[in-house]
C-alpha atoms as a PDB file:
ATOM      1  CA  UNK A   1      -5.183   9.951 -14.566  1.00  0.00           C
ATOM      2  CA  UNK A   2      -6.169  11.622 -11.296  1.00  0.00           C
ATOM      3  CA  UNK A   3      -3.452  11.732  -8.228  1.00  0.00           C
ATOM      4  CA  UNK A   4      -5.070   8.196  -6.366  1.00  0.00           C
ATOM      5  CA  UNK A   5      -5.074   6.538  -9.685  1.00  0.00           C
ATOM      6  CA  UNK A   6      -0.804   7.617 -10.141  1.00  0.00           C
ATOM      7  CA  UNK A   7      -0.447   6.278  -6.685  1.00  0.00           C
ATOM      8  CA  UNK A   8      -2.654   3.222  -7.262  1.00  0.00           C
ATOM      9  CA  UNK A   9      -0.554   2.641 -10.335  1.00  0.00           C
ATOM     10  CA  UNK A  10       2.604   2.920  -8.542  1.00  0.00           C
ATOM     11  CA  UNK A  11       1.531   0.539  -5.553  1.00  0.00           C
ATOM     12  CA  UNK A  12       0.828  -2.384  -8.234  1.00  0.00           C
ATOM     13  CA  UNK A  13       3.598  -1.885  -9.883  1.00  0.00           C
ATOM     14  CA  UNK A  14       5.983  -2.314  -6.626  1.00  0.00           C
ATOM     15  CA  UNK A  15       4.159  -5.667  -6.075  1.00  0.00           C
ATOM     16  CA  UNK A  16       5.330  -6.790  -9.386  1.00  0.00           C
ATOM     17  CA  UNK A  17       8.976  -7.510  -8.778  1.00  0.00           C
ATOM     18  CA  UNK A  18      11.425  -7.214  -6.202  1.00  0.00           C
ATOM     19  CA  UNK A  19      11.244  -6.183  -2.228  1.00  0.00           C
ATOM     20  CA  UNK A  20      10.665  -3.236  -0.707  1.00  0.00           C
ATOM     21  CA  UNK A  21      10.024  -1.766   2.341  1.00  0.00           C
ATOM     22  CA  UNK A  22       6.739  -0.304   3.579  1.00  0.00           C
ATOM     23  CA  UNK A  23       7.910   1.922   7.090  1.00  0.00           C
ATOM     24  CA  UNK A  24       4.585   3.036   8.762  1.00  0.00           C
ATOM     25  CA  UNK A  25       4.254   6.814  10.231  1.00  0.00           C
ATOM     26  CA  UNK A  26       2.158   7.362  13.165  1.00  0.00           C
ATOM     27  CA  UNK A  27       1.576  10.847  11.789  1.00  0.00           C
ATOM     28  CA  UNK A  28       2.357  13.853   9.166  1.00  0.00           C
ATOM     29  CA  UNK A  29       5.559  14.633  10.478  1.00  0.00           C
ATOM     30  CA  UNK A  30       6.919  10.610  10.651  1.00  0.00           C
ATOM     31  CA  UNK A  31       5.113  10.829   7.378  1.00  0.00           C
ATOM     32  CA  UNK A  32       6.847  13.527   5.829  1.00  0.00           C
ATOM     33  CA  UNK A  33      10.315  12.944   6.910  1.00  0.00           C
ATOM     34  CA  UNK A  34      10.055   8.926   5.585  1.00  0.00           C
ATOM     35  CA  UNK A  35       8.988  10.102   2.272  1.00  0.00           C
ATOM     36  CA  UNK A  36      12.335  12.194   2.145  1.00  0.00           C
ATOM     37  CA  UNK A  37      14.839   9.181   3.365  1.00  0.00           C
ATOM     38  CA  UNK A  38      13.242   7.909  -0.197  1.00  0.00           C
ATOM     39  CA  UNK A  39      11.264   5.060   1.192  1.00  0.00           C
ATOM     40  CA  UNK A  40       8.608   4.040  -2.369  1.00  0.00           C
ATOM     41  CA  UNK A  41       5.823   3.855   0.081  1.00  0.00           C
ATOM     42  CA  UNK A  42       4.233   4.170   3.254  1.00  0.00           C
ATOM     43  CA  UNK A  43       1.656   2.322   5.349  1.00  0.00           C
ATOM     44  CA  UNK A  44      -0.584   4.020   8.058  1.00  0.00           C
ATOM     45  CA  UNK A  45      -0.088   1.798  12.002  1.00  0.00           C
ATOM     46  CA  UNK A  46      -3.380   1.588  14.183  1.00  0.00           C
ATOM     47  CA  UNK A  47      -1.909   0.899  17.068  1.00  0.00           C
ATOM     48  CA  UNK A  48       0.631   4.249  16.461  1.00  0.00           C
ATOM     49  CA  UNK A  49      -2.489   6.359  16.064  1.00  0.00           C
ATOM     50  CA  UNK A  50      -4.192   4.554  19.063  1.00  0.00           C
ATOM     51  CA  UNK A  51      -0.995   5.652  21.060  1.00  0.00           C
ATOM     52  CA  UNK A  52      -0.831   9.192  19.600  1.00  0.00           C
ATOM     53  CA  UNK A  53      -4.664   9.839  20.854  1.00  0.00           C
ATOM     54  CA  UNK A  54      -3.977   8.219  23.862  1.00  0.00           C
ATOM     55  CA  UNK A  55      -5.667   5.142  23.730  1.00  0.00           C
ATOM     56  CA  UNK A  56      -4.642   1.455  23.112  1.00  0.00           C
ATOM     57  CA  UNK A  57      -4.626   0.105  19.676  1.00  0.00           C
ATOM     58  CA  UNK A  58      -7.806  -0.776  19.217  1.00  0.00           C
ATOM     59  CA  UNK A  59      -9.521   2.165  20.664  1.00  0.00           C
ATOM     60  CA  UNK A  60      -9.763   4.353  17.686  1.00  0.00           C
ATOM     61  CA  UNK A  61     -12.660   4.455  15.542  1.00  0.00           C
ATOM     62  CA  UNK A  62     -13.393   4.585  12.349  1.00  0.00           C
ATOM     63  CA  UNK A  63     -14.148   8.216  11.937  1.00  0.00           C
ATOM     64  CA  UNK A  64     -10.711   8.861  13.395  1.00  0.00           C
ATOM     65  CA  UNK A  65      -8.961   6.342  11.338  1.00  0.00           C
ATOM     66  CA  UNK A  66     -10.842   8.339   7.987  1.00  0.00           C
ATOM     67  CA  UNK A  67      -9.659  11.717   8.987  1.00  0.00           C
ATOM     68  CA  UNK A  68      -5.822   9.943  10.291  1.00  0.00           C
ATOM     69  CA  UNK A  69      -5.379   8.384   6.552  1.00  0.00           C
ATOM     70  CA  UNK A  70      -6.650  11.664   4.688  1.00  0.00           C
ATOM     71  CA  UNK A  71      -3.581  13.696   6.682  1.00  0.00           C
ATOM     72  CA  UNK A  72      -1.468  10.734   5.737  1.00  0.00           C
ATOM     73  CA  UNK A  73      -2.157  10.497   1.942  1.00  0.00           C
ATOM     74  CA  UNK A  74      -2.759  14.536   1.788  1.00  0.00           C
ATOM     75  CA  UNK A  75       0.838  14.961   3.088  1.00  0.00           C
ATOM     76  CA  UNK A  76       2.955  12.847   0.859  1.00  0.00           C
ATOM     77  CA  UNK A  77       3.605  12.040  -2.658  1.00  0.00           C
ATOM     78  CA  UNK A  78       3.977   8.386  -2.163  1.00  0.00           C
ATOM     79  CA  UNK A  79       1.979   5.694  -2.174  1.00  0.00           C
ATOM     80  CA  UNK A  80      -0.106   5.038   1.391  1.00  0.00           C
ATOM     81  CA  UNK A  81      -1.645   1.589   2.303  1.00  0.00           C
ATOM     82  CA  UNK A  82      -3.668   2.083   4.992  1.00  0.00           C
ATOM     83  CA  UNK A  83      -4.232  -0.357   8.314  1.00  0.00           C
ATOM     84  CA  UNK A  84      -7.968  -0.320   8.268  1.00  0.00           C
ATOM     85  CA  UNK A  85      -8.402  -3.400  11.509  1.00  0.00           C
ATOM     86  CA  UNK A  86     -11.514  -5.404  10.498  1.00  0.00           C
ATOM     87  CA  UNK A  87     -12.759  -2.522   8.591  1.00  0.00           C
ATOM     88  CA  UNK A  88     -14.539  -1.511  11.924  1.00  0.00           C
ATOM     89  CA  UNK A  89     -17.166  -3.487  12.215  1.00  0.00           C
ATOM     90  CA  UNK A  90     -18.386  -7.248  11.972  1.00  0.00           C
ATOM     91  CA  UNK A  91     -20.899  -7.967   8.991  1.00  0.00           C
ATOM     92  CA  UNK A  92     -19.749  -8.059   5.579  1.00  0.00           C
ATOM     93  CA  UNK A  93     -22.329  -4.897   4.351  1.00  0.00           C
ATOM     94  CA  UNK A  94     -20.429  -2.920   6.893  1.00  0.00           C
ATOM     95  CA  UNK A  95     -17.392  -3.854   6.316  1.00  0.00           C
ATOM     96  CA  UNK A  96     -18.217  -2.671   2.322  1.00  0.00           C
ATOM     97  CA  UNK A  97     -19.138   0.995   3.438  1.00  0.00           C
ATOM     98  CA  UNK A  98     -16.254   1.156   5.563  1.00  0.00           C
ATOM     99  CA  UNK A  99     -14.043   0.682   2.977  1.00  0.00           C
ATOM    100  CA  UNK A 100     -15.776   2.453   0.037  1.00  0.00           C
ATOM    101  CA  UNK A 101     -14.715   5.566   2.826  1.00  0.00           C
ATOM    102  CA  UNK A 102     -11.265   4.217   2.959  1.00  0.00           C
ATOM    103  CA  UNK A 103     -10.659   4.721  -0.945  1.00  0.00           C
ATOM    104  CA  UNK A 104     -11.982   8.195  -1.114  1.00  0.00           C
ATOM    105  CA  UNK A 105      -9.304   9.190   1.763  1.00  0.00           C
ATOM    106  CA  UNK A 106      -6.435   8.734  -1.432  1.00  0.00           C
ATOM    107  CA  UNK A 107      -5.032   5.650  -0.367  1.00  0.00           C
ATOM    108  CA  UNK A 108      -3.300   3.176  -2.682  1.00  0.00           C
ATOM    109  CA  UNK A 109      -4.230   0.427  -0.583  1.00  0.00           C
ATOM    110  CA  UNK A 110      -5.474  -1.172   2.461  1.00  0.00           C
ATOM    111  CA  UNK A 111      -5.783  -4.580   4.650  1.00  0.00           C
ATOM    112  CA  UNK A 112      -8.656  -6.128   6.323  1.00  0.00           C
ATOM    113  CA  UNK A 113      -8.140  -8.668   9.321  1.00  0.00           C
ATOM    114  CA  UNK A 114      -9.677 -11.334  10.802  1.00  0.00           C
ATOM    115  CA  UNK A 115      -9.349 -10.602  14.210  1.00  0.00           C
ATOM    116  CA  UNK A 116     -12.794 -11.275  16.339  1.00  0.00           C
ATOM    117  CA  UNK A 117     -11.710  -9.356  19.444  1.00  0.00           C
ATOM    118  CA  UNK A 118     -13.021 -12.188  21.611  1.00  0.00           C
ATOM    119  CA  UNK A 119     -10.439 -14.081  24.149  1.00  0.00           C
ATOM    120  CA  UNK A 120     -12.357 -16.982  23.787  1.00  0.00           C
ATOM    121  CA  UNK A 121     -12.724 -17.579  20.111  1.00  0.00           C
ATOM    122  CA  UNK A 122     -10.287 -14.581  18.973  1.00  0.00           C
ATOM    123  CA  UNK A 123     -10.091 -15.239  14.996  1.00  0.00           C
ATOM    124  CA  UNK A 124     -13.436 -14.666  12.943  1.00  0.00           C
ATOM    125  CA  UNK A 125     -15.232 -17.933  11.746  1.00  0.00           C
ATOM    126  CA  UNK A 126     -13.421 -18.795   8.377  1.00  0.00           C
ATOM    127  CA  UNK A 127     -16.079 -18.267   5.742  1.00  0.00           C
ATOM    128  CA  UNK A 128     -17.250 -15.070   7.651  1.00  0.00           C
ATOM    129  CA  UNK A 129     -13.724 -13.489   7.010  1.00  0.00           C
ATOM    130  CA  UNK A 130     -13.800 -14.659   3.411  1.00  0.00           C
ATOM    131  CA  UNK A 131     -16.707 -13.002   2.799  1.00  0.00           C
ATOM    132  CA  UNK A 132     -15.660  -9.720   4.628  1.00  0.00           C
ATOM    133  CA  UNK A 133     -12.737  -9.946   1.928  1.00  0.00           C
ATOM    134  CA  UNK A 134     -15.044 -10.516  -0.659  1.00  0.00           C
ATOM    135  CA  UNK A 135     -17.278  -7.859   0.748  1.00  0.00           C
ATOM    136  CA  UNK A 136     -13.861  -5.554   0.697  1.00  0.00           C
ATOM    137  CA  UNK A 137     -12.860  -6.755  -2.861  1.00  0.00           C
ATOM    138  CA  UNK A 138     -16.061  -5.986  -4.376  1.00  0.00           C
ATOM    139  CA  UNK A 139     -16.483  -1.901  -2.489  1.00  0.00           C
ATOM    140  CA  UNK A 140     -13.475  -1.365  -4.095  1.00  0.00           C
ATOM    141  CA  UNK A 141     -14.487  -2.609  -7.825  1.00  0.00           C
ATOM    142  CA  UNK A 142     -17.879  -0.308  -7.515  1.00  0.00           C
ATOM    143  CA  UNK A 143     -15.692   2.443  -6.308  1.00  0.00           C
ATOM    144  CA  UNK A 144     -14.119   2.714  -9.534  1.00  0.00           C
ATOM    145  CA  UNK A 145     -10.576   2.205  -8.018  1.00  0.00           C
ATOM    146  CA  UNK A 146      -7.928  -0.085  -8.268  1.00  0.00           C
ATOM    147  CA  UNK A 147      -6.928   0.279  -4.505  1.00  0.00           C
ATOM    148  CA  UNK A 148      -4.764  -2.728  -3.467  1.00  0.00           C
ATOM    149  CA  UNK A 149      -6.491  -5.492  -1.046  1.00  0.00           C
ATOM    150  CA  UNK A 150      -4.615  -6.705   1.876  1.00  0.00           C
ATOM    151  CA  UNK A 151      -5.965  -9.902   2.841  1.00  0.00           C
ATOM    152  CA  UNK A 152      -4.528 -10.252   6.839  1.00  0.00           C
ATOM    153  CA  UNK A 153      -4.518 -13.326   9.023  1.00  0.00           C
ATOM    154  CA  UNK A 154      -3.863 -12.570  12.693  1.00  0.00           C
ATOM    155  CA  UNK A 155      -3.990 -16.042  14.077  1.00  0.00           C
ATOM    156  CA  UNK A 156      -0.428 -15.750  14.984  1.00  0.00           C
ATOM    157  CA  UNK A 157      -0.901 -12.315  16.569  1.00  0.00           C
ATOM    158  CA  UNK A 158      -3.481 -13.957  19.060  1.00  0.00           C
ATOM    159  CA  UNK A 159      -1.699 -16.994  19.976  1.00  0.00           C
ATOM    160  CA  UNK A 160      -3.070 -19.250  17.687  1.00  0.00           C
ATOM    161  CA  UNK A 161      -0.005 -20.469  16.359  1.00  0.00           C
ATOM    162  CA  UNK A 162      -1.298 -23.120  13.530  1.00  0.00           C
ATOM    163  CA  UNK A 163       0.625 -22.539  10.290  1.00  0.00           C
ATOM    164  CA  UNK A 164      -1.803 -25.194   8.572  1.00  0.00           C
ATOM    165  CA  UNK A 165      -4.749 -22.684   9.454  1.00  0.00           C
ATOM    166  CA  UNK A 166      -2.706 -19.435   8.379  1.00  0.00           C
ATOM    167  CA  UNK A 167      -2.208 -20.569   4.937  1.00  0.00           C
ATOM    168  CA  UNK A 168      -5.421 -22.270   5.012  1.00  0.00           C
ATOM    169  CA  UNK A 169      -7.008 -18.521   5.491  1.00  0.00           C
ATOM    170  CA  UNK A 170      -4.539 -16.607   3.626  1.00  0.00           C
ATOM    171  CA  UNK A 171      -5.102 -19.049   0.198  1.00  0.00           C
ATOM    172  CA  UNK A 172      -8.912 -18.337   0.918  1.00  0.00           C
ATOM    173  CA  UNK A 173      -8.583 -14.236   1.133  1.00  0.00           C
ATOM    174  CA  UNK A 174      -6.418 -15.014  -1.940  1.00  0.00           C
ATOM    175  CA  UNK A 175      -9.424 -16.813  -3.738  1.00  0.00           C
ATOM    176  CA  UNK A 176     -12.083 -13.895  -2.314  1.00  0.00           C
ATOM    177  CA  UNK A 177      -9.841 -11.075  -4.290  1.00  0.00           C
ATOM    178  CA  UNK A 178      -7.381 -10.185  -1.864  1.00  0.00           C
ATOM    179  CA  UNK A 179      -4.148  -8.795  -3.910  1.00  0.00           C
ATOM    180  CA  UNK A 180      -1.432  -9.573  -0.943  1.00  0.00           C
ATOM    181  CA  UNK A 181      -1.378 -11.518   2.191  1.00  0.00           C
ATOM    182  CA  UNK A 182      -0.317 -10.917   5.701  1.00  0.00           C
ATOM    183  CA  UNK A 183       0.176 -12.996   8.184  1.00  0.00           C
ATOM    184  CA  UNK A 184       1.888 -10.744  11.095  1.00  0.00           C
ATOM    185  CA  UNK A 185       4.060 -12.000  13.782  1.00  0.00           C
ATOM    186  CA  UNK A 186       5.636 -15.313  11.725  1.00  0.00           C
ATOM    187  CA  UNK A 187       9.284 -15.381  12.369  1.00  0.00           C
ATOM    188  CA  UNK A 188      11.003 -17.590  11.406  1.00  0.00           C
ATOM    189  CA  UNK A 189      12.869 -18.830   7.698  1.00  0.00           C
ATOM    190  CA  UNK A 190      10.328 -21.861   6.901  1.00  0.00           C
ATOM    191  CA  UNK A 191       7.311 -19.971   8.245  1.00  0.00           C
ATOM    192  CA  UNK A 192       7.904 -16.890   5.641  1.00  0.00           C
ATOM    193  CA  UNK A 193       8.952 -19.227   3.239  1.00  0.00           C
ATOM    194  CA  UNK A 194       5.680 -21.776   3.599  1.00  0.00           C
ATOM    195  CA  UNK A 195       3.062 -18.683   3.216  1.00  0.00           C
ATOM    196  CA  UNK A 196       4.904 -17.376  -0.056  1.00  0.00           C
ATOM    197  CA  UNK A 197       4.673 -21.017  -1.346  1.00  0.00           C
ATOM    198  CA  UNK A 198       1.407 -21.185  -0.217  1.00  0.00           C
ATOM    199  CA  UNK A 199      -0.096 -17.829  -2.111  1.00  0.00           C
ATOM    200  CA  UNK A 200       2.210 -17.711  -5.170  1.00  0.00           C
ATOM    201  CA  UNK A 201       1.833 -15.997  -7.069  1.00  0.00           C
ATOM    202  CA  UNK A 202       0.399 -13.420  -5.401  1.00  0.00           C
ATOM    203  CA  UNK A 203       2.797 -11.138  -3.275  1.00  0.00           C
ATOM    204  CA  UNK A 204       3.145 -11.416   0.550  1.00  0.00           C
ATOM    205  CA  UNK A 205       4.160  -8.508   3.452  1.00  0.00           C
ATOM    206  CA  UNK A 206       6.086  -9.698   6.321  1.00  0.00           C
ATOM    207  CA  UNK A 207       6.159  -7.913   9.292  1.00  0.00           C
ATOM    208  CA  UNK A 208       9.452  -7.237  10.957  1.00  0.00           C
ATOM    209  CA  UNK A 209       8.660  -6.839  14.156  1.00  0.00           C
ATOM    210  CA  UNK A 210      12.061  -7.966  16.124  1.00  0.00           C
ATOM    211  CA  UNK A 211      15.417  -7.845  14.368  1.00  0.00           C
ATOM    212  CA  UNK A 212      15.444 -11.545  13.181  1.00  0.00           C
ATOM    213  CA  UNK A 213      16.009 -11.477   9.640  1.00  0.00           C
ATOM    214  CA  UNK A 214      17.182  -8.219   6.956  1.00  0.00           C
ATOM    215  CA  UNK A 215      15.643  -7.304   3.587  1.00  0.00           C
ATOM    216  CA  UNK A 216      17.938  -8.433   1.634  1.00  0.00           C
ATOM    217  CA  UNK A 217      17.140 -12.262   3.423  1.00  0.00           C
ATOM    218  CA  UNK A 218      13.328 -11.659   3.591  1.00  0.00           C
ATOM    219  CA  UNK A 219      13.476 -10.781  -0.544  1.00  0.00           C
ATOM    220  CA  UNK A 220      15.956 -14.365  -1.004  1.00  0.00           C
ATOM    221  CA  UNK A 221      12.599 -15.800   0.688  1.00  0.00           C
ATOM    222  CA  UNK A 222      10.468 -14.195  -1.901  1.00  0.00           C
ATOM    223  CA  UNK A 223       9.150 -11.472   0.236  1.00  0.00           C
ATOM    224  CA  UNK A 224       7.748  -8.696  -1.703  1.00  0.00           C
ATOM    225  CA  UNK A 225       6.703  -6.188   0.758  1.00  0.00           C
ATOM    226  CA  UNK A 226       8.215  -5.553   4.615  1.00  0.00           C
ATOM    227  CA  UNK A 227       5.981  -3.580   7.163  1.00  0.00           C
ATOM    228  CA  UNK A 228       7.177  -2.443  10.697  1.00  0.00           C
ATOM    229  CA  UNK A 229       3.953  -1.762  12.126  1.00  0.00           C
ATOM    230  CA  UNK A 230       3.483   0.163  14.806  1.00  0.00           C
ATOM    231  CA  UNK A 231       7.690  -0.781  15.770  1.00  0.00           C
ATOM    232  CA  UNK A 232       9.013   3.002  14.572  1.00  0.00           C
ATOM    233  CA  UNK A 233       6.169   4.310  16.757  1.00  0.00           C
ATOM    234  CA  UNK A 234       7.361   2.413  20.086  1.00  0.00           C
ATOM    235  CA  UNK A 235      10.881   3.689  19.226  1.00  0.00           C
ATOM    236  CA  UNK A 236       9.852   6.950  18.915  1.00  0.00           C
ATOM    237  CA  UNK A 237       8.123   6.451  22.485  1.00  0.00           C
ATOM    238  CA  UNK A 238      11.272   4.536  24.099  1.00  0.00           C
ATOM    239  CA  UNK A 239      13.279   7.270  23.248  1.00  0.00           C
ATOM    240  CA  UNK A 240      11.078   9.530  24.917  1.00  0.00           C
ATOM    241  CA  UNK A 241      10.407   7.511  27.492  1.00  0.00           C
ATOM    242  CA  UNK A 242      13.800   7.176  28.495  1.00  0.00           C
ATOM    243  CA  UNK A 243      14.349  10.708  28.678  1.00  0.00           C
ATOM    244  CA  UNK A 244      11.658  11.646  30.850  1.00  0.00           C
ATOM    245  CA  UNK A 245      12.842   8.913  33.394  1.00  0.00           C
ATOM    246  CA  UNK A 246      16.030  10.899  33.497  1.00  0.00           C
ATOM    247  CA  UNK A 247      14.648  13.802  34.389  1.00  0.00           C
ATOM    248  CA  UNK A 248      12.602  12.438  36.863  1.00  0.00           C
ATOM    249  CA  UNK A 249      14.547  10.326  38.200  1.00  0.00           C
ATOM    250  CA  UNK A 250      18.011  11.898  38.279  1.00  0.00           C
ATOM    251  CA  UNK A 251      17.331  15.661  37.182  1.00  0.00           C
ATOM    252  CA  UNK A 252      19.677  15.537  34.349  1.00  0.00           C
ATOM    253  CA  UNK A 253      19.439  16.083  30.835  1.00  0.00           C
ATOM    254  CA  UNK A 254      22.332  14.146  29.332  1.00  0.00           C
ATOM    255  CA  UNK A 255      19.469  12.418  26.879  1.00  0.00           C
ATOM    256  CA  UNK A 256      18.885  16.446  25.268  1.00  0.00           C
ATOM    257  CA  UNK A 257      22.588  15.297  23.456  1.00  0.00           C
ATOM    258  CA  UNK A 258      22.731  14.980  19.551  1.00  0.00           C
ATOM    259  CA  UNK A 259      19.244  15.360  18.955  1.00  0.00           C
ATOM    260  CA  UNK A 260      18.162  15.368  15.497  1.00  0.00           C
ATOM    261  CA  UNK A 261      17.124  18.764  13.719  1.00  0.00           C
ATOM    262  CA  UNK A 262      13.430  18.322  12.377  1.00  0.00           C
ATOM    263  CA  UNK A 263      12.956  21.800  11.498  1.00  0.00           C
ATOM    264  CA  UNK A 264      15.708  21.007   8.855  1.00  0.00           C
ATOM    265  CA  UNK A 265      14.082  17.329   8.457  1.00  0.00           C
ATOM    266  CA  UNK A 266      10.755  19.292   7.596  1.00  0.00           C
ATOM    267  CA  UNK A 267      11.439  22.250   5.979  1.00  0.00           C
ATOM    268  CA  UNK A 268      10.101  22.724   2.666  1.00  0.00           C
ATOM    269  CA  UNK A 269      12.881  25.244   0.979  1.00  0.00           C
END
């Protein structure tokens, strides 16, 4: 069994039972240092790439995204599900390619969204996104893999708040060969607990995205795998933040106080 195949492996077998929590590095180092705090796995953030490159989420394309989850999975022993958008592009076919390219990066998994980009009609017709899932489900059979399949509603992510429609979607993506759903930004107790009704028995990730709930409440719910998204990234870049408005601001450097040691946090020996 080669390395992706042990990591595969692994991935399904955390889906099985229990909850557990997914934190998502915005690069090596994030990477690195997660694996050691003993996290079981690790998902890749788009929009904490975007924002490492410079760009909004969004802005990154797919070559970028390619080489970003090769570092990812090359630098840890742990599982990595990867944030692959919309697969970067529109049509199913495309969509397929994209993704065959995914699995040969190493990850264990990855999610595909329904997200049209458009203001005015900003979720991807229904049976268009169920075939992109299908299209998804099907690059990774002929790859040989066993890569898991995020199936990822964003209707709540673009304002379309309509719980009805979410499951509607997610129980779809669930029937095209998705292995888990997502349906980011749902917050509240009945919400969580209506998707993981709607899709048993397959497995659902909630995204924490606010404090408003803990693991241990999410996994009474029957949550089986938490994501932060691109949340550790924006702390990373408050914190930073902060202290450069200090220093601009006030010329002081109270904020260089009981900073963490990352060469010790990295170091190999």
């Amino acid at each position: 069994m080669g390395v992706q195949d042990e990591r595969v492996s692994e991935f399904r077998r955390l889906h099985e039972s229990g909850c557990f929590v997914m934190p998502n590095p915005w690069d090596v180092g994030s990477a690195r240092v997660l694996q050691r705090m003993g996290f079981a796995a690790l998902a890749t953030t788009s929009a904490g790439l975007a924002w490492s490159l410079g760009v909004p989420d969004r802005h990154v394309t797919v070559e970028q995204t390619l080489e970003h989850l090769r570092a990812i999975a090359g630098a840890v022993d742990l599982p990595v599900n990867a944030d692959f958008e919309g697969g970067y592009a529109v049509e199913p076919e495309a969509v397929a390619r994209h993704v065959s390219r995914a699995v040969e990066t190493r990850v264990a998994g990855l999610s595909i969204e329904d997200a049209a980009g458009d203001p005015s009609n900003p979720l991807l017709d229904v049976d268009l996104a169920v075939e992109r899932i299908r299209a998804a489900r099907q690059a990774i059979e002929d790859s040989g893999s066993d890569v898991v399949l995020t199936g990822r509603c964003e209707s709540f992510v673009v304002g379309l708040s309509d719980l009805h429609d979410t499951v509607h979607r997610l129980r779809a993506y669930a029937d095209a060969g998705a292995d888990c759903l997502y349906a980011p930004w749902i917050d509240t107790v009945d919400q969580i607990a209506t998707v993981v009704e709607a899709v048993h028995p397959k497995p659902v990730n909630l995204l924490v995205h606010k404090p408003f709930i803990t693991v241990e409440q999410a996994a009474a719910l029957g949550v089986r795998r938490i994501s932060v998204g691109g949340h550790l990234a924006k702390t990373a870049w408050a914190g930073a933040l902060s202290a450069a408005r200090e220093i601009a601001d006030r010329g002081t450097f109270s904020c260089f106080a009981q900073l963490p040691d990352l060469n010790a946090l990295l170091d190999e020996g």
